[in-house]
Every structure is written in structure tokens, then in C-alpha cells.
Protein backbone atom coordinates (compact mmCIF):
# COMPACT_ATOMS: atom_id res chain seq x y z
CA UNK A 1 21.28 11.01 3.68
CA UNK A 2 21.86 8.66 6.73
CA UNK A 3 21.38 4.92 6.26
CA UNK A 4 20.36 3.02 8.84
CA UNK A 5 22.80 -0.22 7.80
CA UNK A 6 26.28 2.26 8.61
CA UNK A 7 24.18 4.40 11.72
CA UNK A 8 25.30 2.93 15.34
CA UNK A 9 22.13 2.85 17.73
CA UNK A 10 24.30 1.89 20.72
CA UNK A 11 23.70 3.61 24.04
CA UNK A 12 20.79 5.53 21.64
CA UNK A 13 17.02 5.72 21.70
CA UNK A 14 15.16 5.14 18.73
CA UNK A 15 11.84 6.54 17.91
CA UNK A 16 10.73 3.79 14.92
CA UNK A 17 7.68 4.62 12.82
CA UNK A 18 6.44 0.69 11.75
CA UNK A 19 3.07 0.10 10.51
CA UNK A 20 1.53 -2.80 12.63
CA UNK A 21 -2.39 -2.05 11.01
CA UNK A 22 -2.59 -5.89 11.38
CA UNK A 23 -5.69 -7.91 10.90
CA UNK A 24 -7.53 -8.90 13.44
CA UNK A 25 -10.08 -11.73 14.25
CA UNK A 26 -13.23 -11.21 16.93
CA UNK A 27 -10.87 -12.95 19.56
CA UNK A 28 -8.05 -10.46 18.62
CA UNK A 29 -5.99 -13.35 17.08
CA UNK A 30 -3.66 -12.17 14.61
CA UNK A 31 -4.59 -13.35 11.13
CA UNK A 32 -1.89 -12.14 8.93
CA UNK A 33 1.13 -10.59 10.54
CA UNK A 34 3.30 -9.75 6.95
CA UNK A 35 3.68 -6.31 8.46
CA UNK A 36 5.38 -7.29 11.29
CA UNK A 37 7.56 -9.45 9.88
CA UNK A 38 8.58 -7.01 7.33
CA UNK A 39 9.46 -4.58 10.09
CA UNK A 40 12.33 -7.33 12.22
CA UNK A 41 14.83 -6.43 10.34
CA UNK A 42 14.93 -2.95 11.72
CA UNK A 43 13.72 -3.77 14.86
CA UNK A 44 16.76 -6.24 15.38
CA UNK A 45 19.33 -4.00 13.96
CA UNK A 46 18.60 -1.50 16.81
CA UNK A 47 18.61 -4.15 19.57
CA UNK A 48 21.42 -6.13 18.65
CA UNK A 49 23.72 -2.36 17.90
CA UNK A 50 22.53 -1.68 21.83
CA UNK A 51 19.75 0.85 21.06
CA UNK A 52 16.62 1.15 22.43
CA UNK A 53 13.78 1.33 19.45
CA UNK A 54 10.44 3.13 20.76
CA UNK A 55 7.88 1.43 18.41
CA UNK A 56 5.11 4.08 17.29
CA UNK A 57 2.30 2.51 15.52
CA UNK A 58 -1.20 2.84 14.67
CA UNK A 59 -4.04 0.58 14.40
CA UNK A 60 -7.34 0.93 12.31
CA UNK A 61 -9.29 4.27 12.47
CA UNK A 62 -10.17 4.60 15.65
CA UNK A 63 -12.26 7.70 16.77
CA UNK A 64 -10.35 7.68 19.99
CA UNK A 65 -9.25 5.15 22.84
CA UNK A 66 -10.50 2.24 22.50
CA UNK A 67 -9.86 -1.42 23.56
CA UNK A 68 -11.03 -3.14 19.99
CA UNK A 69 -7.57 -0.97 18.31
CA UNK A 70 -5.30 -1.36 20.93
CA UNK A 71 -2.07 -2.63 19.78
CA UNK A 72 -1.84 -4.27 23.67
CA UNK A 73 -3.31 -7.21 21.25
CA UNK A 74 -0.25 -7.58 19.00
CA UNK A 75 2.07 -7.40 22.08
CA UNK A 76 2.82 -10.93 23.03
CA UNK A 77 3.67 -11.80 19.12
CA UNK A 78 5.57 -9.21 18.55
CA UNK A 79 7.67 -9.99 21.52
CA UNK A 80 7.55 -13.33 19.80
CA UNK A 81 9.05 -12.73 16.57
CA UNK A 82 11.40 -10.04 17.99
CA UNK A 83 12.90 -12.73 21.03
CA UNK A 84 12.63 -10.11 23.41
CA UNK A 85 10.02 -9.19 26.17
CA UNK A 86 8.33 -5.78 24.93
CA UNK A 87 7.13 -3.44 26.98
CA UNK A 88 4.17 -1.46 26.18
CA UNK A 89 3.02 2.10 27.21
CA UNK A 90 -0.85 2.18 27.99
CA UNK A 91 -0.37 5.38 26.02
CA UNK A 92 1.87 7.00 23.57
CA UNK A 93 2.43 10.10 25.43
CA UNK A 94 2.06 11.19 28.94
CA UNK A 95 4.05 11.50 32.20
CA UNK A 96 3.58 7.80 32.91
CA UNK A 97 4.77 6.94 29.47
CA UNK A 98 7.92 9.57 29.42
CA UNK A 99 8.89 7.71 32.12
CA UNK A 100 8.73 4.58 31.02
CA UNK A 101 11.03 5.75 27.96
CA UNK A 102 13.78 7.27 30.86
CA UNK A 103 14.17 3.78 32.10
CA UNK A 104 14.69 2.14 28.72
CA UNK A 105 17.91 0.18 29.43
CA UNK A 106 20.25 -0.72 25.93
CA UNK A 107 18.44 -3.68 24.31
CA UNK A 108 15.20 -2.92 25.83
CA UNK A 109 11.84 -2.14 23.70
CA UNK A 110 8.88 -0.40 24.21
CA UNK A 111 5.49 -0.36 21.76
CA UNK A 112 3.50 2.17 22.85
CA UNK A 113 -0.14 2.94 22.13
CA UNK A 114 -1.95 3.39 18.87
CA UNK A 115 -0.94 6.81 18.25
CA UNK A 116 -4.20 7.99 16.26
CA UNK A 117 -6.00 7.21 19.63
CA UNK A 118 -5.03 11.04 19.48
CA UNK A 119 -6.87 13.33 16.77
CA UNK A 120 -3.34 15.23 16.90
CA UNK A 121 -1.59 12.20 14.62
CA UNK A 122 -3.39 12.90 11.82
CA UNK A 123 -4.06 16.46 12.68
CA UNK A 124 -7.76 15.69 11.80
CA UNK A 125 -10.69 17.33 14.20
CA UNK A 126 -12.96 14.66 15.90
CA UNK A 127 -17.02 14.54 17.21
CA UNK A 128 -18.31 17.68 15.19
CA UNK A 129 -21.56 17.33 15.22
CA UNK A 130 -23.12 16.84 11.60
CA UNK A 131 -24.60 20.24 11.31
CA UNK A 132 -21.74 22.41 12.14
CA UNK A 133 -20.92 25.12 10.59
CA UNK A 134 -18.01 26.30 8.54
CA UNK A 135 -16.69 28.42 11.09
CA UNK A 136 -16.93 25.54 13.71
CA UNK A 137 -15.14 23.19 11.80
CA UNK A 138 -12.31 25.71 10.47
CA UNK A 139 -12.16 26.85 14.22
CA UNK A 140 -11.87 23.01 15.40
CA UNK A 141 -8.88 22.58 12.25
CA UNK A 142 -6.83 25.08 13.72
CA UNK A 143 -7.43 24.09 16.98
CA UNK A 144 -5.67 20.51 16.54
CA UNK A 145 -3.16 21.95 13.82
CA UNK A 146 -2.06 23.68 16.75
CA UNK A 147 -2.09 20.90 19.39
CA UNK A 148 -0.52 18.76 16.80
CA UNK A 149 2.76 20.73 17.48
CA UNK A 150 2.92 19.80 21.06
CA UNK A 151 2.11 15.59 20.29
CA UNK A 152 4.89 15.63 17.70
CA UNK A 153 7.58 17.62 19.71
CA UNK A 154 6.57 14.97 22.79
CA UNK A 155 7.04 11.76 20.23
CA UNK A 156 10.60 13.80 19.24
CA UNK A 157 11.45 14.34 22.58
CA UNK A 158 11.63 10.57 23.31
CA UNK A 159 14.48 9.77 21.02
CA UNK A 160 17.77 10.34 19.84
CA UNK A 161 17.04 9.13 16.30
CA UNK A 162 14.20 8.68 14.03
CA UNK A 163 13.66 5.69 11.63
CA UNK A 164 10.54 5.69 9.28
CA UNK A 165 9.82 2.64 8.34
CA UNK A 166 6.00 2.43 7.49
CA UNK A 167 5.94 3.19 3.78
CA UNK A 168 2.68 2.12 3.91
CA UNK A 169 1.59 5.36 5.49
CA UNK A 170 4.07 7.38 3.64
CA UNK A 171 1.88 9.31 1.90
CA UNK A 172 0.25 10.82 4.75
CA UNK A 173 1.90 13.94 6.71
CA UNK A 174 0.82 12.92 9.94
CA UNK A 175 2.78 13.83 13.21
CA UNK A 176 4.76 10.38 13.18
CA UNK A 177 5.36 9.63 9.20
CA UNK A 178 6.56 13.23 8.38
CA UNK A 179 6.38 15.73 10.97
CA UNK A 180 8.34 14.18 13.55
CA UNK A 181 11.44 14.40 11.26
CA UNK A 182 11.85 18.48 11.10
CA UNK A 183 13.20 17.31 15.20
CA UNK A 184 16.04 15.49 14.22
CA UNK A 185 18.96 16.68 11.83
CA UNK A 186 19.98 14.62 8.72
CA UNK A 187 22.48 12.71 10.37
CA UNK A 188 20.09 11.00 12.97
CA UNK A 189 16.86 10.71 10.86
CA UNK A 190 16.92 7.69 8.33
CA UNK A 191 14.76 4.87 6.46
CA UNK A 192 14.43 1.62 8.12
CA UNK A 193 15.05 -1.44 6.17
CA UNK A 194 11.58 -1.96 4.51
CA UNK A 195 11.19 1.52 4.01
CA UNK A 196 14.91 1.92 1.81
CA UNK A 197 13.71 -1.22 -0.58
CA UNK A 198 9.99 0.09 -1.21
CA UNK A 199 11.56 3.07 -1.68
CA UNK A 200 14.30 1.65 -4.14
CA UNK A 201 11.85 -0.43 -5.89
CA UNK A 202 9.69 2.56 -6.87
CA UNK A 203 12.00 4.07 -8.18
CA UNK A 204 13.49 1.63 -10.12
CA UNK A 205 10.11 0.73 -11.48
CA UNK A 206 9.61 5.11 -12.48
CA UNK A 207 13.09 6.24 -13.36
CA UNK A 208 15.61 3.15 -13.84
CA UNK A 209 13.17 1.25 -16.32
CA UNK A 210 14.62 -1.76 -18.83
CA UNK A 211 12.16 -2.24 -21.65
CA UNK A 212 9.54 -3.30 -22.81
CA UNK A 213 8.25 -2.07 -19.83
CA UNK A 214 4.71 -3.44 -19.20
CA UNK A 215 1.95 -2.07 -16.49
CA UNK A 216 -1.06 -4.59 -15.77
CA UNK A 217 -3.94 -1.83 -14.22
CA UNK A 218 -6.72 -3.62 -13.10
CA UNK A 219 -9.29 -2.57 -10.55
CA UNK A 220 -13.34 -1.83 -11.19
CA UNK A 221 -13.39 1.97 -11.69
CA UNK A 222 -11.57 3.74 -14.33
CA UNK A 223 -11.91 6.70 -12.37
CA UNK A 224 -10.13 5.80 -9.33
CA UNK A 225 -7.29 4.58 -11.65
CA UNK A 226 -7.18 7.71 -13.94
CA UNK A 227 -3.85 9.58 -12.57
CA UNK A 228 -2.08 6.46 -12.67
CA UNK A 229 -2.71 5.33 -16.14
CA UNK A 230 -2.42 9.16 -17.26
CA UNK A 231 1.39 9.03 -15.39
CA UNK A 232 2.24 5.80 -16.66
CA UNK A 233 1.28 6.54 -20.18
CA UNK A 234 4.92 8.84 -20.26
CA UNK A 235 6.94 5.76 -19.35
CA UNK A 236 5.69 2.54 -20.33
CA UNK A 237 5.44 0.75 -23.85
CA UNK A 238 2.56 -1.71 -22.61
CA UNK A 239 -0.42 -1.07 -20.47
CA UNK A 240 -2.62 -3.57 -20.02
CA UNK A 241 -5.74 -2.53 -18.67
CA UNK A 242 -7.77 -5.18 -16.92
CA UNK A 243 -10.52 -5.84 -14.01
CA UNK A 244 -13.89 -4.33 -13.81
CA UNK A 245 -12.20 -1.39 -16.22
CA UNK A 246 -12.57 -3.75 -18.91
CA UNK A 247 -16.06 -3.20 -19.15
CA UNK A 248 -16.03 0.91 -19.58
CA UNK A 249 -13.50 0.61 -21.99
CA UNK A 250 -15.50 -2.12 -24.33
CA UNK A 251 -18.64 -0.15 -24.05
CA UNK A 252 -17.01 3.12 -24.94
CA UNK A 253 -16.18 1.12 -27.93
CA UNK A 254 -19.44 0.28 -29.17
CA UNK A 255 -19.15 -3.26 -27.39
CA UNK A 256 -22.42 -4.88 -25.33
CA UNK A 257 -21.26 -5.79 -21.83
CA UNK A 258 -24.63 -6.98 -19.89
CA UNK A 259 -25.03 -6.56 -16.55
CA UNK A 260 -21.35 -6.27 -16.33
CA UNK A 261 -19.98 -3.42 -14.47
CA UNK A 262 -19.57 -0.05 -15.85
CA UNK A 263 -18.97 4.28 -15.24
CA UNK A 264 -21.18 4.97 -18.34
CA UNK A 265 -20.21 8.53 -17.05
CA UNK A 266 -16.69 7.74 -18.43
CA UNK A 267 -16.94 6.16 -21.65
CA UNK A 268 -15.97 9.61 -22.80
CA UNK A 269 -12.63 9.52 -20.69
CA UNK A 270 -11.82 6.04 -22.19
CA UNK A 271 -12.29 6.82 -25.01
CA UNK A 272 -9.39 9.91 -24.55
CA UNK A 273 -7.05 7.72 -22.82
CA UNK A 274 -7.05 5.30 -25.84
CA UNK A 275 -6.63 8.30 -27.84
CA UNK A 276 -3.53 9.57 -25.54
CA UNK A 277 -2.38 6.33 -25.84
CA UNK A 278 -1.68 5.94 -29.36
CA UNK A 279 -0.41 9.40 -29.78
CA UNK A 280 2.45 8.87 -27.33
CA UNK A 281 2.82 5.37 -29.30
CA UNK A 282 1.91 2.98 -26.09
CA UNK A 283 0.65 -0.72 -26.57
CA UNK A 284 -2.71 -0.40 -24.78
CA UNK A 285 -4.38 -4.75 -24.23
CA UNK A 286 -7.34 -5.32 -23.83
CA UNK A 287 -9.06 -8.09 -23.12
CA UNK A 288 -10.60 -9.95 -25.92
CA UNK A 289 -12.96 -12.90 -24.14
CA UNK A 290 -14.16 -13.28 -20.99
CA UNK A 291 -15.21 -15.11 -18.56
CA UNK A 292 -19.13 -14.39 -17.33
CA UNK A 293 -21.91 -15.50 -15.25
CA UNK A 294 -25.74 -15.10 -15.16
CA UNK A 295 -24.99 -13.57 -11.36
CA UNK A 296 -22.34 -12.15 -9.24
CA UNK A 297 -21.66 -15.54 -7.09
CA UNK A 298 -19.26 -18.54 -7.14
CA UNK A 299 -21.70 -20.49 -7.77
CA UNK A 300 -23.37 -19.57 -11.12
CA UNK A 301 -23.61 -20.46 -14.50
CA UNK A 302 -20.68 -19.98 -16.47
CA UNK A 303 -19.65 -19.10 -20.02
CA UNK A 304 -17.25 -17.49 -22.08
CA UNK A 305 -17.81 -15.06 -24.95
CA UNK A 306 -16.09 -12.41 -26.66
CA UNK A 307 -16.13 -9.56 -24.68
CA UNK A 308 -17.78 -7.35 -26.90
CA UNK A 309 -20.28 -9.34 -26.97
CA UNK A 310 -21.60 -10.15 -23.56
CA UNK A 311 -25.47 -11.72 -23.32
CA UNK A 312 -28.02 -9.39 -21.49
CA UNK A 313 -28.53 -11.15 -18.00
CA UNK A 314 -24.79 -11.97 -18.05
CA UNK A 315 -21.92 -10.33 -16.31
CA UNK A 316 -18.21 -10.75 -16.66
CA UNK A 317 -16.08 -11.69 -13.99
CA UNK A 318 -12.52 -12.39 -15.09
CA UNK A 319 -11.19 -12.68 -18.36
CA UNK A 320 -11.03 -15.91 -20.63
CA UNK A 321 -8.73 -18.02 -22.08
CA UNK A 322 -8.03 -15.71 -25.04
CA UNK A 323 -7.01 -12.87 -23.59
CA UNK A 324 -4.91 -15.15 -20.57
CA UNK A 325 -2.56 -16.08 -23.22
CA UNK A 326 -2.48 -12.40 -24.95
CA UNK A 327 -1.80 -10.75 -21.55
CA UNK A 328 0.73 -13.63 -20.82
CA UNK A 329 2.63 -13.38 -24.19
CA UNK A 330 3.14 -9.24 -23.77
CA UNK A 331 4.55 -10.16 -20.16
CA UNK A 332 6.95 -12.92 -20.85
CA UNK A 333 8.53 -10.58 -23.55
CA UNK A 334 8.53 -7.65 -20.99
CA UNK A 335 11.66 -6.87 -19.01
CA UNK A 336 10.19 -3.94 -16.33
CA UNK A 337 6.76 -5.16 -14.77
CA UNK A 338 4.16 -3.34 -12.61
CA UNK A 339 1.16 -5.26 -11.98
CA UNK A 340 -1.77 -4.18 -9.65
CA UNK A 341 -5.14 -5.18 -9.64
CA UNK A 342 -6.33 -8.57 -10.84
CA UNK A 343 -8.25 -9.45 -13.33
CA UNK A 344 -11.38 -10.59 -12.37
CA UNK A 345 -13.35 -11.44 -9.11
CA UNK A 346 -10.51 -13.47 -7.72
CA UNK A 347 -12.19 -13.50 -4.05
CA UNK A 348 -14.41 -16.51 -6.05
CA UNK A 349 -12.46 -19.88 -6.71
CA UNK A 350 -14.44 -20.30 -10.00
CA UNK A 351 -12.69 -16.61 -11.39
CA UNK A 352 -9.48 -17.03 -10.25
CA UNK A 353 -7.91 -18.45 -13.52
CA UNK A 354 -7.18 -15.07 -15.06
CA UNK A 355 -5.25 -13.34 -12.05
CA UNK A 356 -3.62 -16.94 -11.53
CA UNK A 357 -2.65 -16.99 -14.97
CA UNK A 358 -1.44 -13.19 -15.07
CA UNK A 359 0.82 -14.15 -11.98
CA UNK A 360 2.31 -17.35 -13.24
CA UNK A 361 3.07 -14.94 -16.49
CA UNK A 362 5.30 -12.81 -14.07
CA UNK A 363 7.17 -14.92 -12.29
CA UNK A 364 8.36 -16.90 -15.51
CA UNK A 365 9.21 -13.20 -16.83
CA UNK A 366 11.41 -12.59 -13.31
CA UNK A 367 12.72 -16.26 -13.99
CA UNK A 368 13.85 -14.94 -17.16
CA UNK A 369 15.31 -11.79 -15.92
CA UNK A 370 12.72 -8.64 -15.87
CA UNK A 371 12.42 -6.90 -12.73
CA UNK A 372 8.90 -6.92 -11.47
CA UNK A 373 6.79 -5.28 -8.56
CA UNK A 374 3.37 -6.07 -7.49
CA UNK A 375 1.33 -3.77 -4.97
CA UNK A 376 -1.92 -2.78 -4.05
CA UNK A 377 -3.51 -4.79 -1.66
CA UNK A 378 -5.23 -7.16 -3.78
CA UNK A 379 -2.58 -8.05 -5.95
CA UNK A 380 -0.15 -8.76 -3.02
CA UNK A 381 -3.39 -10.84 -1.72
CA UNK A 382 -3.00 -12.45 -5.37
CA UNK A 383 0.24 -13.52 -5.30
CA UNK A 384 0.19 -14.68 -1.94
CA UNK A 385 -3.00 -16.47 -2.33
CA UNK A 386 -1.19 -18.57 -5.06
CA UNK A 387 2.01 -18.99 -3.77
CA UNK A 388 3.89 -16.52 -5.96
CA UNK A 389 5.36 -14.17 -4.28
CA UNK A 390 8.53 -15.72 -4.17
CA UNK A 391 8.88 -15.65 -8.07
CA UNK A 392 8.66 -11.67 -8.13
CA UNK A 393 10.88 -9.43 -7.54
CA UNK A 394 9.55 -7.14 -5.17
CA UNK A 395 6.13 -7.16 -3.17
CA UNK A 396 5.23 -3.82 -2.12
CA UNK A 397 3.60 -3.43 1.43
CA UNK A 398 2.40 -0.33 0.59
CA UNK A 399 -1.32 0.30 -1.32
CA UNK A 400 -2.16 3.93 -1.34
CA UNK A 401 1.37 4.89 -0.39
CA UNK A 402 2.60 2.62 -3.74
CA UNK A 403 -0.13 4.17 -6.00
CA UNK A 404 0.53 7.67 -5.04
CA UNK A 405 4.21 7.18 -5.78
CA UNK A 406 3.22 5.99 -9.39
CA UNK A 407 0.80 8.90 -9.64
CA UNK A 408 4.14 10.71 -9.51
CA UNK A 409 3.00 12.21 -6.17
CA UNK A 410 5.44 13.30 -3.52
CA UNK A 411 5.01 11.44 -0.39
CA UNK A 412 5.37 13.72 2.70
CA UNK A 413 7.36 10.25 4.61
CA UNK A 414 9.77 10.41 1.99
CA UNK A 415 10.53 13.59 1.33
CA UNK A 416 10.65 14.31 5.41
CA UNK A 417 14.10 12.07 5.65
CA UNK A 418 15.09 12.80 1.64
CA UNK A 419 14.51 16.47 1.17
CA UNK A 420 14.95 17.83 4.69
């Protein structure tokens, strides 16, 4: 497989797959721009080798053109960061654009325009009415299947070599994460930088695992959660399940939860996972206190109780001082760590402790030499929102992409440049 640190882009264009889905503000002020950072590295090695990189993106889910997802907003910075004038295509394909890619010069860029303006990226059919039938919509399917050819033979037809380096949409076979690479043989398709260490962290974290190797699931539904835990059950020796879960699991148990929140339609499934659990001899924590409020706000009343034993009225909202120290002790003793999810409502200052705590617990594991990966969007918003991220080893861009992955799923990105 082609690496993009030994391939030469000079005198070459470059057709780069980044994901820029960058948050904006009502002025269209960039308010976090990780994901462009995370993509220089790339970017740069194709400028400064003499290449040309032709930067496909897209940006929220639009339902066609539209000014509020045009990436024309992220121009200016990205030109910025890069320390190069970027040009941008008012479209991402197109006579007017094709020509603008002919007169790339060595060294030059070009962004061009959020490619699911078209319905063809994701191969997806747009503006059936509600009511239609399911002839219409299977007849509307094949029609963009079909045009979806034609968009991803025009991105191909831009460049002399692919790079994919959006893991975050990695697990979607859309024209420009997966298709695109069938147009390009194995010695001119490749993994940009970002892309080769998400990819190497997974699957150091699935296949090349030091133990103990501990797992902290959090999240509010079991059931959005179940593939995951069911996957990681064959591989780790702690799982530490955490977040709104919490709840399900203690009432499957027999426990009283309040008003906390629960899928009393999967007490059942807990209860089985426990089971599965033990059988394959994994270290399942719980917590054992929380931390819980008369109402879901910042701002309420407070207490801590055992969590088995929560008050009607009262809901709980991170975990308590207890079960900050249990989770802590199993991760300073672990040596492989996945965590994702927090713990509690960590979007509140007043139930922040637990996730804080959970984090600080990591990063003095790392210290003390376990490799550790956090991902899922609000765990890397945990780590960043305390100032952690530095102490772990690996911060994954990716959310669905990164859960997928643990799910043991084959992402269509990856296996387009691995398995071609």
C-alpha cells in the first residue's frame, strides 16, 4: 500500500478528501477549527513536494446549494493556516471548475465546493415528496446510483493521485471517501497523515492490545451502545460502563433510580450483557454513588446517594465520589485505554467532576505508560474542555467513523485504499 510520507506529488495533482464540517457561528466565524488543523500536515506535504492538492470537502447536510454551507466561509482561514492564497471553485464540478483545475500551477491550491451540494456524493435521492410511493422512491435510488457514476469519474478525472484523509467520514461509501478510489491504482491512492494515525490507533487499540485493557462506555442509551459493548466484550478485561447507561443497568438490578433516565425496554438486555460478561470472565464497573439533582439544570439542588438508591423526584447526573475513585483505581492499573462518553451531564459546571476525574485518571495512566485513545465527540469535547488532551495518547477526530471501527465494522474509506 502507498504511503503518502515516501509518494512524490511534484509536477502532480492531488485530489485530497479532508473533512472541514467546521462549526460555525451566525456571522460564519469559525468557532473551532481542530479539523483543519489536523488536515496541514497533508496539505503542506503536497505543496512543499510541488503538487497541486484539490481539496474536496463537505459541510453540514445541506439539501442542496446553499450559501449558509458553503465552505467559501472557511476560505480565508484556511489560506491562513496553510500560508498560501487558496483558490476556490464556486462548484465542485463543472466546465468552469475543470478549468480552473487545468490551470493549477505546482504549489497552487484549490478548495472547491461542498461536494454534498450534489445528492450524487452520498448517492442519496433528494425532494420526494412525503407520500411517495415505493416505486417512486426505488425509481429516484437508481436514478442517482446511476448519476453518481458520472460525479465520481469527474472528481477522478481531476487528479493524478488520491489521498483520503477524512476518517471522520470513513465509514460512509460516498463518491469522495470510497468510490473515488476504484479510479486510481494502488500506487497513486494513499492515506493522508491524519487518516494513517486514526487508522493506526484503532488498530492498536482492537488487535495490538497490552493488558489490562480497560473500555470506559458511557453515553445515555444502552441501545445505541449495544454492538460496541457486545464487540468489546471479546477483547477487553475491564468495561466500565458509565453515563445515562448507568441508570438501565441499576434498575435491571432491582435498584430505584428516580426520575433518572432509563430504556425500561432494556432492562432485559442488561441484564444479558452482565450475564455475557461474566461468562467470558470480563470486569464489568459500575457505578456505586452518584451524583443527583431534584431537576435536570445547573442550578439545582444537589446530593449524593448510593445509586441504587436514588429519591423519587431526584435524578442522577454524574457519578459521585465513590465510584470517581473506583473507576480511577481500575484505570491507573490499566495499560490499553478506550474511553468514550463521559460520565455525567458534563455540558453543566456543577456535573463535571466525574468526567474531569475519569480524564485526570487517564492521563496519569499514559504518564505511566498505557496507551490510551479517546473519541466520540463528547469525550474529545471532554478532554479538551479540561485541558487534557495533551496527556493522552491519541484523540480520535473521528465519532461515528471511530465507533463503527470498534463495532468491528469495515469502513468503506479504509478498505477503498487497503483492500483495493
Amino acid at each position: 500500500m502507498q504511503t503518502i510520507e515516501k509518494y512524490n506529488f511534484a509536477g502532480k495533482k492531488a485530489f485530497v478528501r479532508v473533512d472541514f464540517n467546521v462549526p460555525l457561528d451566525e456571522n460564519f466565524n469559525i468557532t473551532d477549527d481542530t479539523r483543519i488543523r489536523a488536515a496541514l500536515p497533508t496539505l503542506k506535504k503536497i505543496i512543499a513536494d510541488g503538487g497541486s492538492p484539490i481539496i474536496g470537502s463537505h459541510l453540514g447536510r445541506p439539501k442542496g446549494a446553499t450559501d449558509k454551507y458553503s465552505l467559501k466561509h472557511i476560505l480565508a482561514h484556511l489560506s491562513k493556516l496553510l500560508e498560501t492564497n487558496v483558490q476556490f471553485a464556486p462548484d465542485c464540478i463543472g466546465e468552469a471548475t475543470a478549468a480552473q483545475v487545468a490551470a493549477l500551477k505546482p504549489g497552487e491550491a484549490l478548495l472547491l465546493e461542498n461536494l454534498r451540494f450534489y445528492a450524487e456524493e452520498e448517492g442519496k435521492p433528494r425532494g420526494l415528496a412525503d407520500d411517495a410511493s415505493d416505486d417512486e422512491k426505488k425509481a429516484a435510488k437508481k436514478t442517482v446510483k446511476e448519476s453518481q457514476q458520472t460525479f465520481t469519474q469527474t472528481l477522478a478525472s481531476y487528479a493524478d493521485a488520491y489521498v483520503n484523509d477524512a476518517f471522520g467520514t470513513a465509514h460512509r461509501a460516498h463518491a469522495s471517501t470510497a468510490l473515488i478510489a476504484a479510479y486510481f491504482d494502488t500506487d497513486n491512492k494513499m492515506f493522508g497523515y491524519l487518516m494513517e494515525k486514526e487508522v493506526q490507533a484503532v488498530e492498536k487499540i482492537l488487535t495490538n492490545i497490552n493488558r489490562p485493557f480497560t473500555a470506559i462506555m458511557g453515553g445515555s442509551k444502552v441501545s445505541s451502545k449495544i454492538e460496541i459493548i457486545e464487540n468489546l466484550l471479546d477483547k477487553v478485561d475491564n468495561l466500565i460502563i458509565t453515563g445515562g447507561m448507568t441508570y438501565t443497568f441499576t434498575k435491571a438490578q432491582g435498584g430505584r433510580i428516580g426520575g433518572s433516565i432509563c430504556e425500561d425496554d432494556k432492562l432485559d438486555l442488561a441484564l444479558e450483557l452482565l450475564k455475557k460478561a461474566k461468562d467470558k470472565g470480563v470486569n464489568i464497573v459500575l457505578a456505586i454513588d452518584a451524583k443527583v439533582a431534584d431537576s435536570f439544570s445547573n442550578d439545582a439542588q444537589i446530593g449524593i446517594c448510593r445509586v441504587h438508591d436514588i429519591p423519587d423526584g431526584w435524578e442522577g447526573l454524574d457519578i459521585g465520589p465513590g465510584t470517581e475513585e473506583l473507576y480511577a483505581d481500575v484505570i491507573r492499573q490499566s495499560k490499553t485505554i478506550l474511553w468514550n462518553g463521559p460520565t455525567g451531564v458534563f455540558e453543566f459546571e456543577n456535573f463535571t467532576h466525574g468526567s474531569r476525574a475519569v480524564g485526570e485518571a487517564i492521563v496519569e495512566a499514559t504518564r505511566n505508560g498505557a496507551f490510551s485513545l479517546v473519541g466520540g465527540g463528547d469525550s474529545v469535547a471532554c478532554v479538551n474542555k479540561f485541558g487534557l488532551a495533551s496527556g493522552v495518547s491519541y484523540v480520535s477526530t473521528g465519532g461515528g467513523a471511530l465507533l463503527e471501527a470498534i463495532e468491528g465494522k469495515t469502513l468503506p474509506g479504509i478498505a477503498a485504499i487497503q483492500n483495493p
